[in-house]
Protein backbone atom coordinates (compact mmCIF):
# COMPACT_ATOMS: atom_id res chain seq x y z
CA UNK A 1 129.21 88.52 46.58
CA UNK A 2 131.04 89.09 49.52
CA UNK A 3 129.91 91.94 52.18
CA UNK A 4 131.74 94.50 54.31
CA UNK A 5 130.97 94.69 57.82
CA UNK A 6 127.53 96.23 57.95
CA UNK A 7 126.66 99.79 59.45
CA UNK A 8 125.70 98.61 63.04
CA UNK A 9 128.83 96.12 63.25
CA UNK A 10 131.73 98.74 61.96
CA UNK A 11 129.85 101.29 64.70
CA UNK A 12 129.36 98.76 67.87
CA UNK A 13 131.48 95.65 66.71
CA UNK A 14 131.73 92.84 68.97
CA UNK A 15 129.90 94.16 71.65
CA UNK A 16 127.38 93.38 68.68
CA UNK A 17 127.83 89.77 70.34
CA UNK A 18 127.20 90.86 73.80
CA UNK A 19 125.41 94.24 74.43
CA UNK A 20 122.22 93.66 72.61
CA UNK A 21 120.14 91.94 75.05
CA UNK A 22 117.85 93.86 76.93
CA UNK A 23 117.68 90.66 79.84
CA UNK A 24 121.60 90.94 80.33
CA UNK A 25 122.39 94.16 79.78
CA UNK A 26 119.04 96.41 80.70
CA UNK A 27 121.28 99.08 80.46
CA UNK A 28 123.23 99.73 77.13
CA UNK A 29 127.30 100.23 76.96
CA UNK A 30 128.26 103.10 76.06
CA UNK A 31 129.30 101.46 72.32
CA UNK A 32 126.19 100.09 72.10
CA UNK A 33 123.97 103.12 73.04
CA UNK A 34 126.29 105.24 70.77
CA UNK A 35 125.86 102.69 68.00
CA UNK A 36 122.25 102.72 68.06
CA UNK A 37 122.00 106.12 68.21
CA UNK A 38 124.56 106.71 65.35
CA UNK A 39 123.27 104.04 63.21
CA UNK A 40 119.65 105.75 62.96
CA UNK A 41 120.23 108.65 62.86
CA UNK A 42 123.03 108.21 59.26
CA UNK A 43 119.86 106.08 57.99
CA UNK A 44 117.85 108.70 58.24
CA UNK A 45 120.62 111.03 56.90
CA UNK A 46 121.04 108.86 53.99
CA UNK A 47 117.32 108.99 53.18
CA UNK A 48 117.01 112.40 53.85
CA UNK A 49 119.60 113.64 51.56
CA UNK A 50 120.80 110.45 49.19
CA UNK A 51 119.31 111.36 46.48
CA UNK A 52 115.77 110.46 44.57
CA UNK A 53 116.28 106.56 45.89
CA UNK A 54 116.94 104.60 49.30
CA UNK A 55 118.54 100.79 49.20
CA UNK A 56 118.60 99.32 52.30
CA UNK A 57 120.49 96.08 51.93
CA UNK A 58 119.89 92.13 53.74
CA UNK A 59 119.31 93.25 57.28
CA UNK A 60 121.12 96.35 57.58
CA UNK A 61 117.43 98.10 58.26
CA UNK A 62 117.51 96.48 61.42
CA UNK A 63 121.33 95.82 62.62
CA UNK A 64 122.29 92.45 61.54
CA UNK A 65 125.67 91.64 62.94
CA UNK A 66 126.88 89.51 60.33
CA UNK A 67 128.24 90.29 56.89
CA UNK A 68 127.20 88.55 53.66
CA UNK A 69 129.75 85.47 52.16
CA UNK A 70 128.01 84.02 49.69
CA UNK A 71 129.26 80.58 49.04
CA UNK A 72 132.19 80.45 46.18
CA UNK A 73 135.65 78.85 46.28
CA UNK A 74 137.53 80.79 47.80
CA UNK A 75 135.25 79.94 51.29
CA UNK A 76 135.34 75.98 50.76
CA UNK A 77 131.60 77.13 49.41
CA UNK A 78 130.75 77.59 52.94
CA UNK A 79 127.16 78.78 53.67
CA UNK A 80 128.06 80.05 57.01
CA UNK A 81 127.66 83.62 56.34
CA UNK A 82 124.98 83.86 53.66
CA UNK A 83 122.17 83.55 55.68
CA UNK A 84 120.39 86.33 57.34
CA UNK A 85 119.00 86.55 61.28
CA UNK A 86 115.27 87.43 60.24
CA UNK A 87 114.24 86.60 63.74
CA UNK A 88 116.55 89.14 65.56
CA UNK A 89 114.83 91.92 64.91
CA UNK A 90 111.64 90.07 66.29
CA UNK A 91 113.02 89.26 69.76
CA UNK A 92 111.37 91.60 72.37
CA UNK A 93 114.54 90.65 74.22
CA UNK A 94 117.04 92.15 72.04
CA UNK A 95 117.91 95.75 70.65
CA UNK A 96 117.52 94.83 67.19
CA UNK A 97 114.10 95.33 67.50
CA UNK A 98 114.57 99.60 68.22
CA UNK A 99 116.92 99.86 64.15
CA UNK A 100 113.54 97.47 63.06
CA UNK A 101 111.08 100.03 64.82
CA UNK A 102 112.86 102.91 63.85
CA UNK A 103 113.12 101.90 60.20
CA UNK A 104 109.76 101.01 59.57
CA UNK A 105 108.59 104.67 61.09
CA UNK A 106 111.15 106.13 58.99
CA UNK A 107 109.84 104.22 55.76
CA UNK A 108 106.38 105.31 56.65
CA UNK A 109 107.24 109.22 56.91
CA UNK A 110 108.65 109.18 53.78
CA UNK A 111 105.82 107.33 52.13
CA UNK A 112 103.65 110.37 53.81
CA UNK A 113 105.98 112.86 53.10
CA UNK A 114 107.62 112.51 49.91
CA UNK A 115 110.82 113.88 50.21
CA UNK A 116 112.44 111.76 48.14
CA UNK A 117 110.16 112.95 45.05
CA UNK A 118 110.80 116.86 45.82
CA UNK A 119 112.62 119.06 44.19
CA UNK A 120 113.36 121.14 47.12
CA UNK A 121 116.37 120.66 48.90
CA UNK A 122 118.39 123.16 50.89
CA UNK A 123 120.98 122.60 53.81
CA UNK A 124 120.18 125.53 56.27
CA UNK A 125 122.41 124.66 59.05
CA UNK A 126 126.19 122.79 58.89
CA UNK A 127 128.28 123.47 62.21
CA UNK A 128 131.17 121.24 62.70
CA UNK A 129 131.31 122.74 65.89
CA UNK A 130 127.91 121.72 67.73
CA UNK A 131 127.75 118.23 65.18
CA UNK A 132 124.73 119.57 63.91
CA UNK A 133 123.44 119.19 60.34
CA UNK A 134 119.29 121.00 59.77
CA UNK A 135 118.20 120.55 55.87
CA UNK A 136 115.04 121.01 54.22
CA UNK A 137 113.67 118.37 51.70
CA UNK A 138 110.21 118.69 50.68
CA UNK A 139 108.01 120.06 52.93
CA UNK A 140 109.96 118.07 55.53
CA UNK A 141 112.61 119.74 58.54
CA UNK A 142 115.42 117.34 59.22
CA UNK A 143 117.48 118.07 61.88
CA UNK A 144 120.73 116.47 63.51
CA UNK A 145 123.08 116.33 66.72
CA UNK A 146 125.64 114.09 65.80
CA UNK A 147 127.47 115.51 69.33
CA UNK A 148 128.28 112.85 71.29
CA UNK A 149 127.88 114.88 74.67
CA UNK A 150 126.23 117.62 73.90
CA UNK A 151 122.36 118.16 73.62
CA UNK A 152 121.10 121.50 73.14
CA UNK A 153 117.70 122.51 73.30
CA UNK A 154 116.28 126.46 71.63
CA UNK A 155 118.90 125.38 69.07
CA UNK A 156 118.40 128.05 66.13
CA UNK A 157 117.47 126.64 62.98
CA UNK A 158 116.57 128.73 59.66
CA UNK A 159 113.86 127.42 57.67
CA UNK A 160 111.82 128.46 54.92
CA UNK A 161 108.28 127.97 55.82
CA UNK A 162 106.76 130.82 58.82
CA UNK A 163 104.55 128.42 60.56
CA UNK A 164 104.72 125.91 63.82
CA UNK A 165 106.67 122.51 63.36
CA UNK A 166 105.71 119.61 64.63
CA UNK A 167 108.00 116.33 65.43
CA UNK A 168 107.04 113.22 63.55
CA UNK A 169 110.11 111.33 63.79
CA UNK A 170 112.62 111.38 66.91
CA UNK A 171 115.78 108.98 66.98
CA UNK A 172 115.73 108.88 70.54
CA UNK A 173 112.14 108.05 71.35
CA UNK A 174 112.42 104.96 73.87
CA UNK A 175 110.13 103.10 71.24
CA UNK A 176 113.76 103.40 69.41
CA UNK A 177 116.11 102.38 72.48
CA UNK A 178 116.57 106.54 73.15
CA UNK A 179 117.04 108.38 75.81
CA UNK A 180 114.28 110.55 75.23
CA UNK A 181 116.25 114.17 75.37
CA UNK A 182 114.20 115.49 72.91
């Protein structure tokens, strides 16, 4: 088996080397804080509206920088790049530990939830425009700004249920290396 680039090193590439520390860089690039942001938030898209199942594959749940080279010929059987980082995603020092956080939160509303199990799915806002995707699934609101300036707030969002909303998951919660816009 031999990997791509995973999700969080095609978005933030090699400033995957040297913008994820929190001691060096308290403040976040502008790749890197984009790359967090984006990574989480097409996660969450992905389990949202994927289908009935959700594969998250050898670290990707939580950024791993590396890809996967099992060894074989063709790499001198080289074990270089088979291994995972386990222990990135547990150093309070690094911002591997916000895709851990926000995975595990995102795991755990769907286990509460049960969106993936529901039959009702319906996309009730798509503007290319603004970046912003809204869909129900389940008895679950998910809604997205995928602008990368723009934040919008009293955004106007159809929905099927008459009733208050609450927010059980937010992207950009600091617990998740956000800004906290929301």
């Amino acid at each position: 088996i031999v990997g791509d680039k995973t999700l969080a090193f095609w978005l933030m590439d090699a400033e995957m080397y040297t913008g994820m520390s929190l001691f060096t860089s308290p403040q976040p690039s502008m790749v890197v804080d984009r790359g967090l942001a984006l990574h989480k938030m097409i996660r969450l898209l992905v389990l949202g509206l994927g289908g009935e199942g959700y594969l998250t594959f050898m670290g990707n749940e939580f950024g791993h920088p590396e890809w996967i080279d099992f060894p074989r010929p063709e790499n001198g059987w080289s074990h270089h790049h088979c291994r995972r980082r386990w222990d990135l995603a547990e150093d309070d020092l690094l911002r591997y530990k916000f895709f851990q956080s926000f995975d595990e939160l995102m795991q755990a509303c769907e286990n509460r939830y049960q969106w993936l199990s529901a039959s009702h799915q319906y996309v009730t806002v798509k503007n290319n425009m603004d970046k912003v995707i809204a869909f129900e699934r389940g008895d679950a609101l998910f809604v997205f700004n995928f602008h990368p300036c723009n934040s919008y707030s009293d955004y106007q969002v159809g929905m099927s249920w008459n009733e208050p909303m609450r927010c059980v998951l937010d992207s950009d919660e600091a617990r998740f290396g956000g800004q906290c816009r929301l």
